[in-house]
C-alpha atoms as a PDB file:
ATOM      1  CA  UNK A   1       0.000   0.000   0.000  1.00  0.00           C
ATOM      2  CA  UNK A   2       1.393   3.284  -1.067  1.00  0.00           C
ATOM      3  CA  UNK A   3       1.074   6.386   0.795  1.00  0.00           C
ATOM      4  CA  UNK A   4      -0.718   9.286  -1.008  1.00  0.00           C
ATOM      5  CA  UNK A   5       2.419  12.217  -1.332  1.00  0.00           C
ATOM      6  CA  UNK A   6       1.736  15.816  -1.025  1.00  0.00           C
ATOM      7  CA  UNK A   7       1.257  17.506  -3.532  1.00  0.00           C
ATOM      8  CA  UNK A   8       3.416  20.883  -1.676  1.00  0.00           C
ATOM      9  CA  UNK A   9       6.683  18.688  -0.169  1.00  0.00           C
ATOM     10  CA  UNK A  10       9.758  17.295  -1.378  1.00  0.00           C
ATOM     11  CA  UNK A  11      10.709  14.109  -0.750  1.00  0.00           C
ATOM     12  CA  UNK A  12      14.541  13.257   0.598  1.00  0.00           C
ATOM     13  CA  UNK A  13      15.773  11.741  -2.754  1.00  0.00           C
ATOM     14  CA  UNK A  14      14.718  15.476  -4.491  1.00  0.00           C
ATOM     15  CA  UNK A  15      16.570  17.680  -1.755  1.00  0.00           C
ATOM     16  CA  UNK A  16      19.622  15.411  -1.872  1.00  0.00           C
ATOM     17  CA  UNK A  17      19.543  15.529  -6.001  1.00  0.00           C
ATOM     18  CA  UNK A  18      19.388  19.726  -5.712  1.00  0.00           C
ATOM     19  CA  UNK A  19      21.942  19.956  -3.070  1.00  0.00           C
ATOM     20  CA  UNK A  20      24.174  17.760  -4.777  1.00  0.00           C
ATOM     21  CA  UNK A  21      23.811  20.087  -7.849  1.00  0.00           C
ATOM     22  CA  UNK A  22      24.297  22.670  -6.286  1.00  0.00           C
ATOM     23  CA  UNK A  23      27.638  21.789  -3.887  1.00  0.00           C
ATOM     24  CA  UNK A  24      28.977  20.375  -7.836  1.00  0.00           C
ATOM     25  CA  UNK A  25      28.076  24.356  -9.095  1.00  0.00           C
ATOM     26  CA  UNK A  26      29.962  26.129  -5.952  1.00  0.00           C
ATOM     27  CA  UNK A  27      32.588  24.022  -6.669  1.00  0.00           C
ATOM     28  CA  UNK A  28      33.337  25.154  -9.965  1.00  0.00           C
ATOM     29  CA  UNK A  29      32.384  28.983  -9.346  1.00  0.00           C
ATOM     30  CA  UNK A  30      34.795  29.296  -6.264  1.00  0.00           C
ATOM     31  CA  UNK A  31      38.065  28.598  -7.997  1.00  0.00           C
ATOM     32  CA  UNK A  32      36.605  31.067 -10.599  1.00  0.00           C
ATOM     33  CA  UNK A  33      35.486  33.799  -7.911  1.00  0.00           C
ATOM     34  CA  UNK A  34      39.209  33.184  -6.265  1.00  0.00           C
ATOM     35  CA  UNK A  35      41.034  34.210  -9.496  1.00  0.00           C
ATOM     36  CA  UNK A  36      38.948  37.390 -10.061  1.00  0.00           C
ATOM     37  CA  UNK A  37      39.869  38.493  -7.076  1.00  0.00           C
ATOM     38  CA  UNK A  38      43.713  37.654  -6.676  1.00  0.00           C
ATOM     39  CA  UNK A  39      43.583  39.374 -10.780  1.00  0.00           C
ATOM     40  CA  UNK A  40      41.996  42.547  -8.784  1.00  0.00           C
ATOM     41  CA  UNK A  41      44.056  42.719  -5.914  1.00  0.00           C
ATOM     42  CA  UNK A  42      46.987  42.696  -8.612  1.00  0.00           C
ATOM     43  CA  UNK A  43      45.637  45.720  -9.789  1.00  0.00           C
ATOM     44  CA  UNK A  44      45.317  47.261  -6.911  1.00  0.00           C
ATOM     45  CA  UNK A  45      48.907  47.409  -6.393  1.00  0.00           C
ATOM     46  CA  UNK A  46      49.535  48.440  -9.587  1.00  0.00           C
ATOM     47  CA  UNK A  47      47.336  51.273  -9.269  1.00  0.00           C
ATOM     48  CA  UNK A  48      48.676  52.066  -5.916  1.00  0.00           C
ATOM     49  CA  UNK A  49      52.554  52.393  -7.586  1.00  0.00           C
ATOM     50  CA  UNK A  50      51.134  54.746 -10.564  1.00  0.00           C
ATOM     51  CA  UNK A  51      49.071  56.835  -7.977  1.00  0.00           C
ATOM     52  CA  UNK A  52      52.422  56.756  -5.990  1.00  0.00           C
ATOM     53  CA  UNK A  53      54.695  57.753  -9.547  1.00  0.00           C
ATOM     54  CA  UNK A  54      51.764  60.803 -10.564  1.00  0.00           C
ATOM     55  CA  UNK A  55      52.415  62.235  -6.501  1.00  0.00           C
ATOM     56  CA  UNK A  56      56.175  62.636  -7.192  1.00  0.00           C
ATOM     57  CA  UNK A  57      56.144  63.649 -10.845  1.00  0.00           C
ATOM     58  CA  UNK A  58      53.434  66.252 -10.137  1.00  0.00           C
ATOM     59  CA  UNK A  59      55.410  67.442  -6.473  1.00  0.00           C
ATOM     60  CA  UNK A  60      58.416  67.972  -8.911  1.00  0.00           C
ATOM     61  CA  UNK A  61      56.768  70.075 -11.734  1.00  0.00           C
ATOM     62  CA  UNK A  62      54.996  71.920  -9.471  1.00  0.00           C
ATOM     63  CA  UNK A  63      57.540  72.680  -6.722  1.00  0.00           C
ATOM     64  CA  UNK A  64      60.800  73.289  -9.502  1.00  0.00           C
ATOM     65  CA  UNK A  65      62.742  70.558  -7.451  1.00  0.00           C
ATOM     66  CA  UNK A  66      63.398  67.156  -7.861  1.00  0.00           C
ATOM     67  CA  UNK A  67      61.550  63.973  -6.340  1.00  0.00           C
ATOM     68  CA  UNK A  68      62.542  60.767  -6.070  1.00  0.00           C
ATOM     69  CA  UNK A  69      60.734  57.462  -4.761  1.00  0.00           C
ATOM     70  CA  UNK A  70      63.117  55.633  -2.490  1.00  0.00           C
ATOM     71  CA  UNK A  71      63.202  51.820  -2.334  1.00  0.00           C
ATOM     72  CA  UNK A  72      64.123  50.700   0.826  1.00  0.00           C
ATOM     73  CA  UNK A  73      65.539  47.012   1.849  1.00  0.00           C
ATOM     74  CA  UNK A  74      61.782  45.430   2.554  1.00  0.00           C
ATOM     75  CA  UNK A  75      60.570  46.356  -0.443  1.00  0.00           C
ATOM     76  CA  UNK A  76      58.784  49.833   0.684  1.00  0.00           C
ATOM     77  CA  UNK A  77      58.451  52.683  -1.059  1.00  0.00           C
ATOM     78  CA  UNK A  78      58.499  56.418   0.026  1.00  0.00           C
ATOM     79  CA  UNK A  79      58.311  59.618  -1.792  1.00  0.00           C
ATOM     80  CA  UNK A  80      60.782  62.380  -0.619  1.00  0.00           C
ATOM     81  CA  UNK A  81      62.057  65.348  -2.356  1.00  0.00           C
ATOM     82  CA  UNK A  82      65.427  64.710  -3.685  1.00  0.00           C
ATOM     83  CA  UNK A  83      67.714  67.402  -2.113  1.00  0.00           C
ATOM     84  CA  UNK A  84      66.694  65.643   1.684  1.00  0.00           C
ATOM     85  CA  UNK A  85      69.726  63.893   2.815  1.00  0.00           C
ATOM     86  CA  UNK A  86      69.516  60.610   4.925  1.00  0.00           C
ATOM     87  CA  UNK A  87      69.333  62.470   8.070  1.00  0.00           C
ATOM     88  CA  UNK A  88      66.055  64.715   7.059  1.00  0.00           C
ATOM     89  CA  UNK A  89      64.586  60.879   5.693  1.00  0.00           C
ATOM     90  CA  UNK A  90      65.361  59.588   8.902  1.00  0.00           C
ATOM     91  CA  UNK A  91      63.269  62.372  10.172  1.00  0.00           C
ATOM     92  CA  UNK A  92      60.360  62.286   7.905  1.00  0.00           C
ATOM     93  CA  UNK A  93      60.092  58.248   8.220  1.00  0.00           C
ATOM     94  CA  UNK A  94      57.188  58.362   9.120  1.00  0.00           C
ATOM     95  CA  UNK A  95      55.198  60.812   7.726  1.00  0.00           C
ATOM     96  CA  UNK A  96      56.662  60.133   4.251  1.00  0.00           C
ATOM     97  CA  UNK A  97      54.010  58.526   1.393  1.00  0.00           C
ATOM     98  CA  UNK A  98      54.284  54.891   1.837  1.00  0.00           C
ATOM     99  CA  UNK A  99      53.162  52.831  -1.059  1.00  0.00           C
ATOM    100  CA  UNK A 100      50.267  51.131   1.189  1.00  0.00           C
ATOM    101  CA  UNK A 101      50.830  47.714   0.028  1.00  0.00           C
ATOM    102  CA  UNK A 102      54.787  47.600   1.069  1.00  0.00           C
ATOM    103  CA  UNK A 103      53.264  47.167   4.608  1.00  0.00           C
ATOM    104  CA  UNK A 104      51.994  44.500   4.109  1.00  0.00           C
ATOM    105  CA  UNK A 105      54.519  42.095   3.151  1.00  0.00           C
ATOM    106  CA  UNK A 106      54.706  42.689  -0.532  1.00  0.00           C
ATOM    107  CA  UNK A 107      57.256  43.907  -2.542  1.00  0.00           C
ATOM    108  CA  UNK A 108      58.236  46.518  -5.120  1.00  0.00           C
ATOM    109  CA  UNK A 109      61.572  45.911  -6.761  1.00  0.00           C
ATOM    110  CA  UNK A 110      63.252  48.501  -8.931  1.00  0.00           C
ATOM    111  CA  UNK A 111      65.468  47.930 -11.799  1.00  0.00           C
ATOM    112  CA  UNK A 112      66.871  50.830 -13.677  1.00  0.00           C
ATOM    113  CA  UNK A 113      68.894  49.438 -17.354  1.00  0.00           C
ATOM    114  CA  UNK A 114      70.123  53.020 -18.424  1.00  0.00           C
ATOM    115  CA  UNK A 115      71.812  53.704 -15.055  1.00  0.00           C
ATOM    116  CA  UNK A 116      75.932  54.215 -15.517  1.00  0.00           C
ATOM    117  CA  UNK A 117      76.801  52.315 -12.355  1.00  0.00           C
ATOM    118  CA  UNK A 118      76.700  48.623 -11.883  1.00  0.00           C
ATOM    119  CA  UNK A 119      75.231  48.292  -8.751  1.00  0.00           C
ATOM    120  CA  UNK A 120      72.997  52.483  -8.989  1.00  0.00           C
ATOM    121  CA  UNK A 121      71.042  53.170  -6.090  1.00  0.00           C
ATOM    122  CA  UNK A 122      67.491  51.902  -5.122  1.00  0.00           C
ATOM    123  CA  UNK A 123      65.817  55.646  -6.109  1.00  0.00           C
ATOM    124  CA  UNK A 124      63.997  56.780  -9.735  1.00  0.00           C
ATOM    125  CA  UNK A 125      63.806  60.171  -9.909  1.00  0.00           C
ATOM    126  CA  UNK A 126      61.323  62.869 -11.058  1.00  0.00           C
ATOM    127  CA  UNK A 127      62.336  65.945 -12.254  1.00  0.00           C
ATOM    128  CA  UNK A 128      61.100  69.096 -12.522  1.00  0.00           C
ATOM    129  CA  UNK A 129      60.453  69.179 -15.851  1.00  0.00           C
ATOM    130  CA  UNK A 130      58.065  66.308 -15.404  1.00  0.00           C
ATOM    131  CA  UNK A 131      60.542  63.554 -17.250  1.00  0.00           C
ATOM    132  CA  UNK A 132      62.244  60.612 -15.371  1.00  0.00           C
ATOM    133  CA  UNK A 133      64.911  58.154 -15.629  1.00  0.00           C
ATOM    134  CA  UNK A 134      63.362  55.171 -17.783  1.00  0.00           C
ATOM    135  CA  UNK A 135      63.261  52.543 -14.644  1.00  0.00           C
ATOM    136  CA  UNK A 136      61.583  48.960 -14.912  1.00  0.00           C
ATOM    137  CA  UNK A 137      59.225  48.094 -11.528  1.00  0.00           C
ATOM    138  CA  UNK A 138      58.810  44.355 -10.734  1.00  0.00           C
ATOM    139  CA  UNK A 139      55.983  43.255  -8.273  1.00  0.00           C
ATOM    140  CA  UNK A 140      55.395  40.041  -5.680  1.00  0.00           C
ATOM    141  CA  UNK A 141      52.446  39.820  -3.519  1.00  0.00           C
ATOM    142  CA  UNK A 142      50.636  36.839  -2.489  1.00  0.00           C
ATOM    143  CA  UNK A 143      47.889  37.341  -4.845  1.00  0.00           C
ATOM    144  CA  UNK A 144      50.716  37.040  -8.023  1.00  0.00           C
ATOM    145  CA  UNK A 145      53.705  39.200  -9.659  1.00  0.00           C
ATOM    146  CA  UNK A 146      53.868  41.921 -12.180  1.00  0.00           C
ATOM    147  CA  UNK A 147      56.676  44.166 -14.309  1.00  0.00           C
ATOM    148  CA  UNK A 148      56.049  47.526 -15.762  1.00  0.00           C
ATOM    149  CA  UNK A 149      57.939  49.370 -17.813  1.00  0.00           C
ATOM    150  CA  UNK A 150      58.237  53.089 -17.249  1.00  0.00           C
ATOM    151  CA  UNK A 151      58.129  55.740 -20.281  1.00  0.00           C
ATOM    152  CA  UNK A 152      60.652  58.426 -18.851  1.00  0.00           C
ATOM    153  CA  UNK A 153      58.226  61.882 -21.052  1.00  0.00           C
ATOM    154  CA  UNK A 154      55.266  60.878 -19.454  1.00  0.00           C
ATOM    155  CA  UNK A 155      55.841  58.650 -16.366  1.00  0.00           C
ATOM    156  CA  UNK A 156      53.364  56.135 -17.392  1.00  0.00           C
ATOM    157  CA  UNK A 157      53.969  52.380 -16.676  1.00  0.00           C
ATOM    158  CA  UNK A 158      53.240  50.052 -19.308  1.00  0.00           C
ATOM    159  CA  UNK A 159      52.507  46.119 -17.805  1.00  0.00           C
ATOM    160  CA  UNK A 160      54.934  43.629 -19.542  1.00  0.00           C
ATOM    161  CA  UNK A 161      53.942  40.646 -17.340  1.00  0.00           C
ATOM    162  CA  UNK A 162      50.975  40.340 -15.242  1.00  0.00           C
ATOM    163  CA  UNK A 163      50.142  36.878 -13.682  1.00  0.00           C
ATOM    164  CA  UNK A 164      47.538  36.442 -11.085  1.00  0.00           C
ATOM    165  CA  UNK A 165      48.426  32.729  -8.674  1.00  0.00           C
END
Protein backbone atom coordinates (compact mmCIF):
# COMPACT_ATOMS: atom_id res chain seq x y z
CA UNK A 1 0.00 0.00 0.00
CA UNK A 2 1.39 3.28 -1.07
CA UNK A 3 1.07 6.39 0.79
CA UNK A 4 -0.72 9.29 -1.01
CA UNK A 5 2.42 12.22 -1.33
CA UNK A 6 1.74 15.82 -1.02
CA UNK A 7 1.26 17.51 -3.53
CA UNK A 8 3.42 20.88 -1.68
CA UNK A 9 6.68 18.69 -0.17
CA UNK A 10 9.76 17.29 -1.38
CA UNK A 11 10.71 14.11 -0.75
CA UNK A 12 14.54 13.26 0.60
CA UNK A 13 15.77 11.74 -2.75
CA UNK A 14 14.72 15.48 -4.49
CA UNK A 15 16.57 17.68 -1.76
CA UNK A 16 19.62 15.41 -1.87
CA UNK A 17 19.54 15.53 -6.00
CA UNK A 18 19.39 19.73 -5.71
CA UNK A 19 21.94 19.96 -3.07
CA UNK A 20 24.17 17.76 -4.78
CA UNK A 21 23.81 20.09 -7.85
CA UNK A 22 24.30 22.67 -6.29
CA UNK A 23 27.64 21.79 -3.89
CA UNK A 24 28.98 20.37 -7.84
CA UNK A 25 28.08 24.36 -9.09
CA UNK A 26 29.96 26.13 -5.95
CA UNK A 27 32.59 24.02 -6.67
CA UNK A 28 33.34 25.15 -9.96
CA UNK A 29 32.38 28.98 -9.35
CA UNK A 30 34.80 29.30 -6.26
CA UNK A 31 38.07 28.60 -8.00
CA UNK A 32 36.60 31.07 -10.60
CA UNK A 33 35.49 33.80 -7.91
CA UNK A 34 39.21 33.18 -6.27
CA UNK A 35 41.03 34.21 -9.50
CA UNK A 36 38.95 37.39 -10.06
CA UNK A 37 39.87 38.49 -7.08
CA UNK A 38 43.71 37.65 -6.68
CA UNK A 39 43.58 39.37 -10.78
CA UNK A 40 42.00 42.55 -8.78
CA UNK A 41 44.06 42.72 -5.91
CA UNK A 42 46.99 42.70 -8.61
CA UNK A 43 45.64 45.72 -9.79
CA UNK A 44 45.32 47.26 -6.91
CA UNK A 45 48.91 47.41 -6.39
CA UNK A 46 49.53 48.44 -9.59
CA UNK A 47 47.34 51.27 -9.27
CA UNK A 48 48.68 52.07 -5.92
CA UNK A 49 52.55 52.39 -7.59
CA UNK A 50 51.13 54.75 -10.56
CA UNK A 51 49.07 56.84 -7.98
CA UNK A 52 52.42 56.76 -5.99
CA UNK A 53 54.69 57.75 -9.55
CA UNK A 54 51.76 60.80 -10.56
CA UNK A 55 52.41 62.24 -6.50
CA UNK A 56 56.18 62.64 -7.19
CA UNK A 57 56.14 63.65 -10.84
CA UNK A 58 53.43 66.25 -10.14
CA UNK A 59 55.41 67.44 -6.47
CA UNK A 60 58.42 67.97 -8.91
CA UNK A 61 56.77 70.07 -11.73
CA UNK A 62 55.00 71.92 -9.47
CA UNK A 63 57.54 72.68 -6.72
CA UNK A 64 60.80 73.29 -9.50
CA UNK A 65 62.74 70.56 -7.45
CA UNK A 66 63.40 67.16 -7.86
CA UNK A 67 61.55 63.97 -6.34
CA UNK A 68 62.54 60.77 -6.07
CA UNK A 69 60.73 57.46 -4.76
CA UNK A 70 63.12 55.63 -2.49
CA UNK A 71 63.20 51.82 -2.33
CA UNK A 72 64.12 50.70 0.83
CA UNK A 73 65.54 47.01 1.85
CA UNK A 74 61.78 45.43 2.55
CA UNK A 75 60.57 46.36 -0.44
CA UNK A 76 58.78 49.83 0.68
CA UNK A 77 58.45 52.68 -1.06
CA UNK A 78 58.50 56.42 0.03
CA UNK A 79 58.31 59.62 -1.79
CA UNK A 80 60.78 62.38 -0.62
CA UNK A 81 62.06 65.35 -2.36
CA UNK A 82 65.43 64.71 -3.68
CA UNK A 83 67.71 67.40 -2.11
CA UNK A 84 66.69 65.64 1.68
CA UNK A 85 69.73 63.89 2.81
CA UNK A 86 69.52 60.61 4.93
CA UNK A 87 69.33 62.47 8.07
CA UNK A 88 66.06 64.72 7.06
CA UNK A 89 64.59 60.88 5.69
CA UNK A 90 65.36 59.59 8.90
CA UNK A 91 63.27 62.37 10.17
CA UNK A 92 60.36 62.29 7.91
CA UNK A 93 60.09 58.25 8.22
CA UNK A 94 57.19 58.36 9.12
CA UNK A 95 55.20 60.81 7.73
CA UNK A 96 56.66 60.13 4.25
CA UNK A 97 54.01 58.53 1.39
CA UNK A 98 54.28 54.89 1.84
CA UNK A 99 53.16 52.83 -1.06
CA UNK A 100 50.27 51.13 1.19
CA UNK A 101 50.83 47.71 0.03
CA UNK A 102 54.79 47.60 1.07
CA UNK A 103 53.26 47.17 4.61
CA UNK A 104 51.99 44.50 4.11
CA UNK A 105 54.52 42.09 3.15
CA UNK A 106 54.71 42.69 -0.53
CA UNK A 107 57.26 43.91 -2.54
CA UNK A 108 58.24 46.52 -5.12
CA UNK A 109 61.57 45.91 -6.76
CA UNK A 110 63.25 48.50 -8.93
CA UNK A 111 65.47 47.93 -11.80
CA UNK A 112 66.87 50.83 -13.68
CA UNK A 113 68.89 49.44 -17.35
CA UNK A 114 70.12 53.02 -18.42
CA UNK A 115 71.81 53.70 -15.05
CA UNK A 116 75.93 54.22 -15.52
CA UNK A 117 76.80 52.32 -12.36
CA UNK A 118 76.70 48.62 -11.88
CA UNK A 119 75.23 48.29 -8.75
CA UNK A 120 73.00 52.48 -8.99
CA UNK A 121 71.04 53.17 -6.09
CA UNK A 122 67.49 51.90 -5.12
CA UNK A 123 65.82 55.65 -6.11
CA UNK A 124 64.00 56.78 -9.74
CA UNK A 125 63.81 60.17 -9.91
CA UNK A 126 61.32 62.87 -11.06
CA UNK A 127 62.34 65.95 -12.25
CA UNK A 128 61.10 69.10 -12.52
CA UNK A 129 60.45 69.18 -15.85
CA UNK A 130 58.07 66.31 -15.40
CA UNK A 131 60.54 63.55 -17.25
CA UNK A 132 62.24 60.61 -15.37
CA UNK A 133 64.91 58.15 -15.63
CA UNK A 134 63.36 55.17 -17.78
CA UNK A 135 63.26 52.54 -14.64
CA UNK A 136 61.58 48.96 -14.91
CA UNK A 137 59.23 48.09 -11.53
CA UNK A 138 58.81 44.36 -10.73
CA UNK A 139 55.98 43.25 -8.27
CA UNK A 140 55.40 40.04 -5.68
CA UNK A 141 52.45 39.82 -3.52
CA UNK A 142 50.64 36.84 -2.49
CA UNK A 143 47.89 37.34 -4.84
CA UNK A 144 50.72 37.04 -8.02
CA UNK A 145 53.70 39.20 -9.66
CA UNK A 146 53.87 41.92 -12.18
CA UNK A 147 56.68 44.17 -14.31
CA UNK A 148 56.05 47.53 -15.76
CA UNK A 149 57.94 49.37 -17.81
CA UNK A 150 58.24 53.09 -17.25
CA UNK A 151 58.13 55.74 -20.28
CA UNK A 152 60.65 58.43 -18.85
CA UNK A 153 58.23 61.88 -21.05
CA UNK A 154 55.27 60.88 -19.45
CA UNK A 155 55.84 58.65 -16.37
CA UNK A 156 53.36 56.13 -17.39
CA UNK A 157 53.97 52.38 -16.68
CA UNK A 158 53.24 50.05 -19.31
CA UNK A 159 52.51 46.12 -17.81
CA UNK A 160 54.93 43.63 -19.54
CA UNK A 161 53.94 40.65 -17.34
CA UNK A 162 50.98 40.34 -15.24
CA UNK A 163 50.14 36.88 -13.68
CA UNK A 164 47.54 36.44 -11.09
CA UNK A 165 48.43 32.73 -8.67
Amino acid sequence: MTRPRSPHGFTLLELCVVLAIAVLLMGLAVPSLTGQMARRRLQESFDHLNVLVSQAREHAMKESKPYLLAWDNHGAVRLYPADFNNEARRKLGATAELLPAAASGEKYALFRPSALTAQPSAEWTFWPSGTCEPVIVKYEGSSGVWEAGYNPLSGRGNLSRFVAQ
